[in-house]
C-alpha atoms as a PDB file:
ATOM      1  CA  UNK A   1      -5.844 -18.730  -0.784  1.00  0.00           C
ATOM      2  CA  UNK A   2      -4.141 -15.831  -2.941  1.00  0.00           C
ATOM      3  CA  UNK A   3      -2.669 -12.934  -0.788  1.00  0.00           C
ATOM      4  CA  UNK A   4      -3.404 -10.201  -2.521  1.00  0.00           C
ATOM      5  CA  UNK A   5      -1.272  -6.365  -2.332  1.00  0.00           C
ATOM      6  CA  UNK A   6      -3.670  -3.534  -2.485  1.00  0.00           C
ATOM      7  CA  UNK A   7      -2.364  -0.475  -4.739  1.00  0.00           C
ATOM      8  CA  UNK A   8       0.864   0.988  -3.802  1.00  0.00           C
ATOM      9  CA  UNK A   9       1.718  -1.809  -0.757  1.00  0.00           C
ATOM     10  CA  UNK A  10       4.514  -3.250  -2.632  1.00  0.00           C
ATOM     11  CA  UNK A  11       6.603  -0.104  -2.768  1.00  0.00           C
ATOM     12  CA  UNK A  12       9.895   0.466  -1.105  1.00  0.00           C
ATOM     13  CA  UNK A  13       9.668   1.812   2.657  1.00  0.00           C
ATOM     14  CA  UNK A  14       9.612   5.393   2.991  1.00  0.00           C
ATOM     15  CA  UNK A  15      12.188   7.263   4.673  1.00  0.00           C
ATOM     16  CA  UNK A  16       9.836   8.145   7.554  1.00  0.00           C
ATOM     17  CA  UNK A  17       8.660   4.533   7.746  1.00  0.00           C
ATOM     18  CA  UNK A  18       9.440   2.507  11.137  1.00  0.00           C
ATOM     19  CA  UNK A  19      11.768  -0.419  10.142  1.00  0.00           C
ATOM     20  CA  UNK A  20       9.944  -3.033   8.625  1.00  0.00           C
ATOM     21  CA  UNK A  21       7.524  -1.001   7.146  1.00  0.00           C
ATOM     22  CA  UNK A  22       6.980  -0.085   3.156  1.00  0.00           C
ATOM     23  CA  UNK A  23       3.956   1.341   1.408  1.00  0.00           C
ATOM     24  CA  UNK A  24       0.843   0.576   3.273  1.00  0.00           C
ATOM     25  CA  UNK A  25       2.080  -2.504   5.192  1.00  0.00           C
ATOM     26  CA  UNK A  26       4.570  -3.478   7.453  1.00  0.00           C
ATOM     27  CA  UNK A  27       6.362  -6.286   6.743  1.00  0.00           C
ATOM     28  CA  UNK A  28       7.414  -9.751   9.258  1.00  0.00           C
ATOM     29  CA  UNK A  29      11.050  -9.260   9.356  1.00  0.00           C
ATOM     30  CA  UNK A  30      12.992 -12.824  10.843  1.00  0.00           C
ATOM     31  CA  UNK A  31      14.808 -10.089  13.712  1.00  0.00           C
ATOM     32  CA  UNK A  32      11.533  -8.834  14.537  1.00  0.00           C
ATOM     33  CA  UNK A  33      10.024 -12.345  15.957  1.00  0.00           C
ATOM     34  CA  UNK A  34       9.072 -12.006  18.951  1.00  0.00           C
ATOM     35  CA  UNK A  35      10.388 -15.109  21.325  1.00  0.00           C
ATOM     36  CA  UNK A  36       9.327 -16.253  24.955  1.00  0.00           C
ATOM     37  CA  UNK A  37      11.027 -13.204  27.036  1.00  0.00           C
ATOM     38  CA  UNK A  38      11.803 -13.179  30.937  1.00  0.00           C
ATOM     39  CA  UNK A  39       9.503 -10.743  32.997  1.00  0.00           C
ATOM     40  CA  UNK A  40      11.564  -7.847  32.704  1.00  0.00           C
ATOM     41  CA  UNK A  41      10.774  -4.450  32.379  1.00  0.00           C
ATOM     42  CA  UNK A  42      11.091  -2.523  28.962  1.00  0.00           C
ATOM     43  CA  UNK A  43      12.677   0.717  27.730  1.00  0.00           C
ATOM     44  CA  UNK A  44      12.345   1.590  24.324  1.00  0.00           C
ATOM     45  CA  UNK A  45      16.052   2.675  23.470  1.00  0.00           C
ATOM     46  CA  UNK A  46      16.575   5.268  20.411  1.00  0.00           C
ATOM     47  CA  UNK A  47      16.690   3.035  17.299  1.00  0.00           C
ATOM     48  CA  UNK A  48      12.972   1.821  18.282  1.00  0.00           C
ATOM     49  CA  UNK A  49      14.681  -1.948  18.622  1.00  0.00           C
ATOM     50  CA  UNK A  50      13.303  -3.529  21.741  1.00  0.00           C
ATOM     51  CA  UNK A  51      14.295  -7.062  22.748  1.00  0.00           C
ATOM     52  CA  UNK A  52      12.487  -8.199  25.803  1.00  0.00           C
ATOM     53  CA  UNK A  53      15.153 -11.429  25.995  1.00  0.00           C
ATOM     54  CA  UNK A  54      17.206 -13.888  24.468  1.00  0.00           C
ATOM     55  CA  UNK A  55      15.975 -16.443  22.211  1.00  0.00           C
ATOM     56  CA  UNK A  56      15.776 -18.494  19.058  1.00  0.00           C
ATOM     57  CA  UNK A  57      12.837 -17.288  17.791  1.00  0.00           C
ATOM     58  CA  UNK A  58       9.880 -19.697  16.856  1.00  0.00           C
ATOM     59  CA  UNK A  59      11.963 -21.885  15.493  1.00  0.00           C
ATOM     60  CA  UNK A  60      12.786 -23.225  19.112  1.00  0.00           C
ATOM     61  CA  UNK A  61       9.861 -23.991  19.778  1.00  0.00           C
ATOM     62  CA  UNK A  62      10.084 -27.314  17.613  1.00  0.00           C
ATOM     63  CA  UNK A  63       8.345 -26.007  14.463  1.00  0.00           C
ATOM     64  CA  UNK A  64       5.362 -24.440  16.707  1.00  0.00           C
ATOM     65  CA  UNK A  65       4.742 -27.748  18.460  1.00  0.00           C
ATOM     66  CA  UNK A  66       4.766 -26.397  21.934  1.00  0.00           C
ATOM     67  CA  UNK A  67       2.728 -23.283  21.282  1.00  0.00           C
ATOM     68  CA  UNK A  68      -0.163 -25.507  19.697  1.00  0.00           C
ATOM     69  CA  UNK A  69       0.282 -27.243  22.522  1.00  0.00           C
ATOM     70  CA  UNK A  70      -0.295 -24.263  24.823  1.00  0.00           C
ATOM     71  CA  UNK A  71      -2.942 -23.026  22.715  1.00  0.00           C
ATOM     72  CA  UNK A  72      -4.898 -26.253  22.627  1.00  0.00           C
ATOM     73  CA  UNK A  73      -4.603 -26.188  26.721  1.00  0.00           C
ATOM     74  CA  UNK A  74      -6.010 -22.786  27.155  1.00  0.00           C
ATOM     75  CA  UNK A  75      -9.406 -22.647  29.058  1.00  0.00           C
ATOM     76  CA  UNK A  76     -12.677 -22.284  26.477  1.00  0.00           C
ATOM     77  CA  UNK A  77     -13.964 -19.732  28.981  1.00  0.00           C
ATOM     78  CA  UNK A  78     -11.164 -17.569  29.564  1.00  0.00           C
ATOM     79  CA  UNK A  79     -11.385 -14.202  28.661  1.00  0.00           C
ATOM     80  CA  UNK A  80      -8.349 -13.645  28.132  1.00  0.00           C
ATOM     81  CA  UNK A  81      -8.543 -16.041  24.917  1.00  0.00           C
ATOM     82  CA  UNK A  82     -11.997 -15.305  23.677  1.00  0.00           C
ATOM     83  CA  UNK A  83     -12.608 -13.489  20.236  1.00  0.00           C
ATOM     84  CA  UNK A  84     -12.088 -10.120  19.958  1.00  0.00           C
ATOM     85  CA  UNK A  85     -14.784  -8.544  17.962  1.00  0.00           C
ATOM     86  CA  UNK A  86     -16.995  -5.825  16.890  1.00  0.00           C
ATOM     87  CA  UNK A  87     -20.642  -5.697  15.102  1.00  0.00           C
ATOM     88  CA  UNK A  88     -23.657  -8.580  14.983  1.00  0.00           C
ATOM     89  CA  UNK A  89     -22.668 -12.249  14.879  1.00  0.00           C
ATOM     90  CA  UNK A  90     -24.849 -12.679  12.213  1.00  0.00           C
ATOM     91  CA  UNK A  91     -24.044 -10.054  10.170  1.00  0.00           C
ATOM     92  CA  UNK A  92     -23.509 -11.402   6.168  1.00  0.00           C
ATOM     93  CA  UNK A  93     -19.821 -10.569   5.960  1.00  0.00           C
ATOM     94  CA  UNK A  94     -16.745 -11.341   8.458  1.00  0.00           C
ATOM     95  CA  UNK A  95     -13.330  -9.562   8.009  1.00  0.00           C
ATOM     96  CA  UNK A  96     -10.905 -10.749   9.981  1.00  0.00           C
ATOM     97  CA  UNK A  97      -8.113  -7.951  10.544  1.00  0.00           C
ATOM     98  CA  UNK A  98      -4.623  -8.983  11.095  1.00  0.00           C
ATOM     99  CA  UNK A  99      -2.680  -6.706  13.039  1.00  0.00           C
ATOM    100  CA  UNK A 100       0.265  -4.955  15.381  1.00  0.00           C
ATOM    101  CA  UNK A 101      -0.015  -2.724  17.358  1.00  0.00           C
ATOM    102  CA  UNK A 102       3.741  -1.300  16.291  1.00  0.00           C
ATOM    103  CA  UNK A 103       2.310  -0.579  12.463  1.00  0.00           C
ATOM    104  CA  UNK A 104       1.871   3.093  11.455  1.00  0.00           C
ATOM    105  CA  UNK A 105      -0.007   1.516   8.738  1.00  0.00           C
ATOM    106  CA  UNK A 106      -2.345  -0.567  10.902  1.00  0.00           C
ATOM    107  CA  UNK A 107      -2.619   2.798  12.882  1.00  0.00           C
ATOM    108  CA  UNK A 108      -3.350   4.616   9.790  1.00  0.00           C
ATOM    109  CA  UNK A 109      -6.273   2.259   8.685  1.00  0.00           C
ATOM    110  CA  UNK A 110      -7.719   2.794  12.644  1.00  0.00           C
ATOM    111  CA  UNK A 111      -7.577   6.538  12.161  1.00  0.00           C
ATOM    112  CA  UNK A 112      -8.587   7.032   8.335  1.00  0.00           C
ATOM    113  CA  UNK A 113     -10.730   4.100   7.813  1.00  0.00           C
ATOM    114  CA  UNK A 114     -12.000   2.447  10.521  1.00  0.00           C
ATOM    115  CA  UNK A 115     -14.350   5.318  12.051  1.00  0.00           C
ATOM    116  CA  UNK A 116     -16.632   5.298   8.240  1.00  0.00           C
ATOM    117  CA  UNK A 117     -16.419   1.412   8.871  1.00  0.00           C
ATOM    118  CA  UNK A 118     -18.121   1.350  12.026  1.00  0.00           C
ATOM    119  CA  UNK A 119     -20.750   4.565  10.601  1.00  0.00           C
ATOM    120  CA  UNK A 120     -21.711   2.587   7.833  1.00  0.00           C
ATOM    121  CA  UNK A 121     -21.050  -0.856   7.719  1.00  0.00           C
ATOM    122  CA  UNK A 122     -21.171  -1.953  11.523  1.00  0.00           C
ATOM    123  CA  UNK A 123     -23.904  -0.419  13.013  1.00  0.00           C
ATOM    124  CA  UNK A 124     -25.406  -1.007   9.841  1.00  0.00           C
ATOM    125  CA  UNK A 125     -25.425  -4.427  10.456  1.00  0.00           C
ATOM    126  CA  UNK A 126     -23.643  -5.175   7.106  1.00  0.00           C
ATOM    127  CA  UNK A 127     -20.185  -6.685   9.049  1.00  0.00           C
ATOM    128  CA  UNK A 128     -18.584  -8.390  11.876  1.00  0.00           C
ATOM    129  CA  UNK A 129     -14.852  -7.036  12.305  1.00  0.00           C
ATOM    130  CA  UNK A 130     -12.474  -9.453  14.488  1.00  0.00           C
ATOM    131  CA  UNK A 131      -9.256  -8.186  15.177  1.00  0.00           C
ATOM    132  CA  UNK A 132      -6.371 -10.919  15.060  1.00  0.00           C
ATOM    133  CA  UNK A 133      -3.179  -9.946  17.036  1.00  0.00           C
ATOM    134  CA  UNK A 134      -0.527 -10.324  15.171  1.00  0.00           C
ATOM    135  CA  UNK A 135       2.642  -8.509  16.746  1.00  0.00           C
ATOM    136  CA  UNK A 136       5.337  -7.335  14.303  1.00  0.00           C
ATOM    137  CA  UNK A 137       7.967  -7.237  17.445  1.00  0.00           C
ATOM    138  CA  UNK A 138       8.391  -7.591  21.366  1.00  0.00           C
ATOM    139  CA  UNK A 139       6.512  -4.377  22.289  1.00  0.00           C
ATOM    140  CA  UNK A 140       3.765  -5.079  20.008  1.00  0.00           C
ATOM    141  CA  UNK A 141       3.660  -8.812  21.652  1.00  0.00           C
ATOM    142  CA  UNK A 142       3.143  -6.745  25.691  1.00  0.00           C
ATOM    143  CA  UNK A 143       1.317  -4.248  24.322  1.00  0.00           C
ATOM    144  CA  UNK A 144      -1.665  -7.135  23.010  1.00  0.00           C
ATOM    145  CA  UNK A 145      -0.849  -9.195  26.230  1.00  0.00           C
ATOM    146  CA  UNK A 146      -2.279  -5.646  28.195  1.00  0.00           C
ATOM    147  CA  UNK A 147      -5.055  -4.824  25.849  1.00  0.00           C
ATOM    148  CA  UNK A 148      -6.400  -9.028  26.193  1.00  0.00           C
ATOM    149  CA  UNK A 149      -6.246  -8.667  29.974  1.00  0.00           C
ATOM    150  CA  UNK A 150      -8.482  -6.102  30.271  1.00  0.00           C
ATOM    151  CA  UNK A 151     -12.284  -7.183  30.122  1.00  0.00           C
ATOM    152  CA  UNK A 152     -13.214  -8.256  26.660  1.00  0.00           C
ATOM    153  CA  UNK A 153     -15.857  -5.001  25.721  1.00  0.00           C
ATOM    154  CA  UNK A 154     -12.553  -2.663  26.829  1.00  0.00           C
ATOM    155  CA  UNK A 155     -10.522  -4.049  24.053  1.00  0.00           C
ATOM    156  CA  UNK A 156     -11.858  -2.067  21.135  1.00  0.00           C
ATOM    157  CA  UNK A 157     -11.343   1.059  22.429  1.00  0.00           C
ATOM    158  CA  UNK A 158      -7.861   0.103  24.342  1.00  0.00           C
ATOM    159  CA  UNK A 159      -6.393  -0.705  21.167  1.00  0.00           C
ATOM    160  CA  UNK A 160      -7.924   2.010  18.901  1.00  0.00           C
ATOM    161  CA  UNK A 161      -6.093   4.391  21.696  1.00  0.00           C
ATOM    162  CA  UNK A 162      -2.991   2.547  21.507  1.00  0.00           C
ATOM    163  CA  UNK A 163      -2.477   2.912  17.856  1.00  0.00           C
ATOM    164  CA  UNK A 164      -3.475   6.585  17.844  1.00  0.00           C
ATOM    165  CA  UNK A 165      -0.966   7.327  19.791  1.00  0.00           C
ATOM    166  CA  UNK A 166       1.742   5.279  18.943  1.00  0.00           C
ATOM    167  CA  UNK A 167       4.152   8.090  18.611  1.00  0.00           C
ATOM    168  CA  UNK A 168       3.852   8.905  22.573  1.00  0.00           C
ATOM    169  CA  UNK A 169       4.057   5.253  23.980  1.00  0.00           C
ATOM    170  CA  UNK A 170       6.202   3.041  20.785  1.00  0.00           C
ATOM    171  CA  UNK A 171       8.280   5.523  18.626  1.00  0.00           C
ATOM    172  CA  UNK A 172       9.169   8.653  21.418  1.00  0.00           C
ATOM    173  CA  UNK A 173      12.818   8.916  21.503  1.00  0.00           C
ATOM    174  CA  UNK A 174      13.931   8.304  24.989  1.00  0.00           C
ATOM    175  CA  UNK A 175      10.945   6.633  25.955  1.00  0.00           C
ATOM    176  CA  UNK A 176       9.907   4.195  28.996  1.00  0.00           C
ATOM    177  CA  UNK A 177       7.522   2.049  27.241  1.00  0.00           C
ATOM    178  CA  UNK A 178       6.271  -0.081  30.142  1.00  0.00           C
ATOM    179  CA  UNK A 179       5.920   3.161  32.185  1.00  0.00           C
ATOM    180  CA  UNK A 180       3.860   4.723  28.923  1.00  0.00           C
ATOM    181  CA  UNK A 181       1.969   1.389  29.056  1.00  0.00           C
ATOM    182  CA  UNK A 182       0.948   1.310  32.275  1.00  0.00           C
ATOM    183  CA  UNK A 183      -0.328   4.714  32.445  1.00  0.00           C
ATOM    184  CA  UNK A 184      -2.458   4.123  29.987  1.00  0.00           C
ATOM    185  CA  UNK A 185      -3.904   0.857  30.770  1.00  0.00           C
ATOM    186  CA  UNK A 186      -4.596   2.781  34.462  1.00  0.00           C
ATOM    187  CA  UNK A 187      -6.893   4.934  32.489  1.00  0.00           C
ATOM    188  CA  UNK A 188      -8.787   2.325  30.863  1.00  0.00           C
ATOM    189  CA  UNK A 189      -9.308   0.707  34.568  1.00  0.00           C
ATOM    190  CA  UNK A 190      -6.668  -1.554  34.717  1.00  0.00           C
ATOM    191  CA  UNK A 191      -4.744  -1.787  38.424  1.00  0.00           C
ATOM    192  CA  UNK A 192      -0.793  -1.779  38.781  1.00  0.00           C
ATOM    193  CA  UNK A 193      -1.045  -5.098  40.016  1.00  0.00           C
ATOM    194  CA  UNK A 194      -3.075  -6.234  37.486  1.00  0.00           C
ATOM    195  CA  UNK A 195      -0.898  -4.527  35.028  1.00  0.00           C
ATOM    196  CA  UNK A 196       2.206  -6.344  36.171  1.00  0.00           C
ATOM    197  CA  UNK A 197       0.474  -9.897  35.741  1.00  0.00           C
ATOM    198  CA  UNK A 198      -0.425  -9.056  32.394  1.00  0.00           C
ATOM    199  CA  UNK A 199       3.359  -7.892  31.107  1.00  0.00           C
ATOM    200  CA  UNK A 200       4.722 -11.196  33.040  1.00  0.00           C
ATOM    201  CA  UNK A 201       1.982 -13.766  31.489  1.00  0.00           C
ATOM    202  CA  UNK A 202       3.719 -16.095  29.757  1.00  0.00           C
ATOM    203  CA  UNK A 203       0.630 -18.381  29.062  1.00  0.00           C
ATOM    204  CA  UNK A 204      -0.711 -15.495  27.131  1.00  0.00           C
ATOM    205  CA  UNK A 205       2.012 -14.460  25.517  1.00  0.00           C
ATOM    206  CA  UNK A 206       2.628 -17.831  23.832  1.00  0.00           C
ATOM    207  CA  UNK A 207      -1.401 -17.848  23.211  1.00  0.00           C
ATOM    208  CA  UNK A 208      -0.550 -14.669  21.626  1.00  0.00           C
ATOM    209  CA  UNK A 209       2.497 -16.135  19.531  1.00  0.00           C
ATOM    210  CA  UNK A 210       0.458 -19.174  18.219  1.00  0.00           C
ATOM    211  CA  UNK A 211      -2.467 -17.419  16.730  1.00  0.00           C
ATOM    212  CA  UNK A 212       0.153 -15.250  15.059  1.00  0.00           C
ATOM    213  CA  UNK A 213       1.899 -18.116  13.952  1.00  0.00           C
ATOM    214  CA  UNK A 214      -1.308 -20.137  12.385  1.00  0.00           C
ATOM    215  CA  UNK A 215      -2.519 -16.653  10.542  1.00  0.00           C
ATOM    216  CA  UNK A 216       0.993 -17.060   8.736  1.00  0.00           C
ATOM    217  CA  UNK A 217       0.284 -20.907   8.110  1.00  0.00           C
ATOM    218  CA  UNK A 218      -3.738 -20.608   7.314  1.00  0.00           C
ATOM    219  CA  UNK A 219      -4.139 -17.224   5.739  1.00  0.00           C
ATOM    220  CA  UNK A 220      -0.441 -16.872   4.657  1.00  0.00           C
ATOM    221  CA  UNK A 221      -0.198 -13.532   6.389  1.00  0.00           C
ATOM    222  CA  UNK A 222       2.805 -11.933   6.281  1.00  0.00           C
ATOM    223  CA  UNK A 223       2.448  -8.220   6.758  1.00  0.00           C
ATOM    224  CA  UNK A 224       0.149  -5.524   8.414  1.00  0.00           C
ATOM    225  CA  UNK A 225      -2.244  -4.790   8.065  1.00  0.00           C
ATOM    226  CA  UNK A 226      -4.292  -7.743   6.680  1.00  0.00           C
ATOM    227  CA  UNK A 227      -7.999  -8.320   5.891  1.00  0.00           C
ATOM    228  CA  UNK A 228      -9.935 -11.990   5.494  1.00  0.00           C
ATOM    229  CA  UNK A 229     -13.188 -11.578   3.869  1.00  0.00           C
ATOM    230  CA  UNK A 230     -15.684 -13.741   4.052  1.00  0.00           C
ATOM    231  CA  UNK A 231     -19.008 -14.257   3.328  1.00  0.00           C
ATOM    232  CA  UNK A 232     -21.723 -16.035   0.676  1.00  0.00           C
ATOM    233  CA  UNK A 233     -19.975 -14.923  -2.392  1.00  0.00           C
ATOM    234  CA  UNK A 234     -15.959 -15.521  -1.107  1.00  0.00           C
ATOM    235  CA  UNK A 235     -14.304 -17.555   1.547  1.00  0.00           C
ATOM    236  CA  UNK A 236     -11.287 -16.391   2.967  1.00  0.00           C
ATOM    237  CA  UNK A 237      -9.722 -13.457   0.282  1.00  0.00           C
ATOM    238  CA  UNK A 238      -7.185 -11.941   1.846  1.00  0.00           C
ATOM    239  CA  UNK A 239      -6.144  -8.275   1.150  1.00  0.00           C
ATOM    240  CA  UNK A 240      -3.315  -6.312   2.729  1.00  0.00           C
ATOM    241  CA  UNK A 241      -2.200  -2.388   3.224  1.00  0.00           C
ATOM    242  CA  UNK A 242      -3.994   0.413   4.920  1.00  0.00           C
ATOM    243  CA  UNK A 243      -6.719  -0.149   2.376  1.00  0.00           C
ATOM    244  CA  UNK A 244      -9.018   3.281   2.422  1.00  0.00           C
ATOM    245  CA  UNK A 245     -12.715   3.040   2.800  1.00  0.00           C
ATOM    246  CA  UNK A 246     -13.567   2.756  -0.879  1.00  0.00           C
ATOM    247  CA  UNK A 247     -11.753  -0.086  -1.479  1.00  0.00           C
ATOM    248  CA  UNK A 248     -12.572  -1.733   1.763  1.00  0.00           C
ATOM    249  CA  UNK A 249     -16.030  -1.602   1.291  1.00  0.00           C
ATOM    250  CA  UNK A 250     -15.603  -3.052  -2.570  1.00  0.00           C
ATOM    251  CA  UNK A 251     -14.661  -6.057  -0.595  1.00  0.00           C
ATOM    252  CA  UNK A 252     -17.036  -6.219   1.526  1.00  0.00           C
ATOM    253  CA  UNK A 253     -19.825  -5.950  -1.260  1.00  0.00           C
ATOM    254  CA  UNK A 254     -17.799  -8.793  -3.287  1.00  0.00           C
ATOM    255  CA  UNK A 255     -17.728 -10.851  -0.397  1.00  0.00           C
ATOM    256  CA  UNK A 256     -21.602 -10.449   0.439  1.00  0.00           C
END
C-alpha cells in the first residue's frame, strides 16, 4: 500500500531537530538500528548517540529469520506480547500508530493531538488506537522493553509520560538514562528488581525488534510517526508526520 507524507514531512531537519529527524517525522537511519545488546547499563553521553553493544544490525540476524523465529515462539498469553491498545474493539475504524519513543515528533502528536483524539473520537466510540513500537535507536528499544513489562492497562499512560518528557530522561545533556528510567517506571509501580529484568530481557527485546521489522516489510514504514487506517471504506492507508487533529480525523472519516 502507498505511504503517504502528510504536508510539510518531507522537509529538511530543522536545526533543533534530534538526528534523524526532519519535518514532522523522524526518519530510520541504518546507524540508528538497534541490534541484540549485552545487559549493560546505559548513559546517555552528550551527542544523544547511545549504543547499548556491538553488532551487525538486523542484517545478522539472517535476513530476520531468527527474530520470526523468536516471535513465532512467544507465549499467546503473555502479557508482555499482547496488543497494546486503546478504545472499543468494535469500534468502525482501527489506526494503528507506529512509533518511538526517541521522536519529538511522535511526542508532539501525544501532546498536540492525541488528548482531542481520545475527547472525541475514543470515548466516542468512533476508533480503536493500537500503538506499534517501533524504536528509532537503542534507548527507544529499553525504553518500550520497560513500558511492555509493566501490566498491559499501565502502558498508555507510561508511554504518554515518557514522551512528554523526553527532554528530562532521552535528550538532557549529561544524563543517566537508565537511572531516569528507572525512576520513573518506580512511579508507575514498577519494582527495581522488576525493572532490571525488563532492561536485561532479551526475549523481549528481539519480540520488540521483529514487530518493528515486519511494520517496515507489511506497511512499508519507515519513519515516525506513522498511522494505518482501516476500516469499511480503506484497508491499510498509511499516513506519516505529527499529523494535527484536523487532518487526523479526515482519515478517520475516509476510512469509516
Amino acid at each position: 500500500m502507498p505511504l503517504n507524507r502528510s504536508a510539510g514531512s518531507c522537509c529538511p531537519a530543522a536545526s533543533g531537530d534530534p538526528p534523524g529527524h526532519a519535518g514532522g517525522r523522524a526518519r530510520l537511519h541504518p546507524a540508528n538500528v538497534p541490534t541484540q545488546p549485552p545487559d549493560i547499563e546505559v548513559k546517555m553521553p552528550h551527542s544523544r548517540r547511545v549504543i547499548l553493544g556491538l553488532g551487525a544490525g538486523l542484517a545478522a540476524f539472517g535476513a530476520g529469520a531468527p527474530l520470526r523465529r523468536a516471535a513465532a515462539a512467544t507465549p499467546s498469553d503473555d502479557p508482555r506480547f499482547a496488543e497494546r491498545a486503546v478504545g472499543r474493539a468494535d469500534a468502525p475504524v482501527t489506526v494503528i500508530e507506529f512509533y518511538s519513543l526517541t521522536c519529538s515528533h511522535c511526542a508532539a502528536f501525544s501532546r498536540d493531538t492525541m488528548p482531542r483524539v481520545h475527547r472525541e473520537l475514543i470515548e466516542a466510540g468512533r476508533l480503536r488506537l493500537v500503538y506499534w513500537d517501533f524504536p528509532l535507536d537503542q534507548v527507544a528499544l529499553m525504553a518500550t522493553a520497560i513500558a511492555r513489562s509493566l501490566p498491559p492497562e499501565r502502558y498508555e499512560p507510561f508511554v504518554t509520560t515518557l514522551l512528554a518528557t523526553q527532554d528530562r530522561w532521552a535528550f538532557a545533556r549529561g544524563v543517566n538514562t537508565t537511572e531516569e528510567l528507572a525512576r520513573m517506571a518506580a512511579l508507575a509501580g514498577m519494582p527495581r528488581e522488576a525493572f532490571n529484568r525488563a532492561i536485561a530481557d532479551t526475549e523481549l527485546r528481539t519480540w520488540i525488534l521483529t514487530r518493528r521489522e515486519e511494520a517496515s516489510k507489511s506497511y512499508g514504514i519507515e519513519a515516525t510517526p506513522s498511522f494505518a487506517f482501516k476500516g469499511p471504506k480503506a484497508k491499510d492507508r498509511v499516513e506519516s508526520g505529527a499529523l494535527g487533529y484536523d487532518a487526523f480525523a479526515k482519515y478517520v472519516a475516509a476510512a469509516g
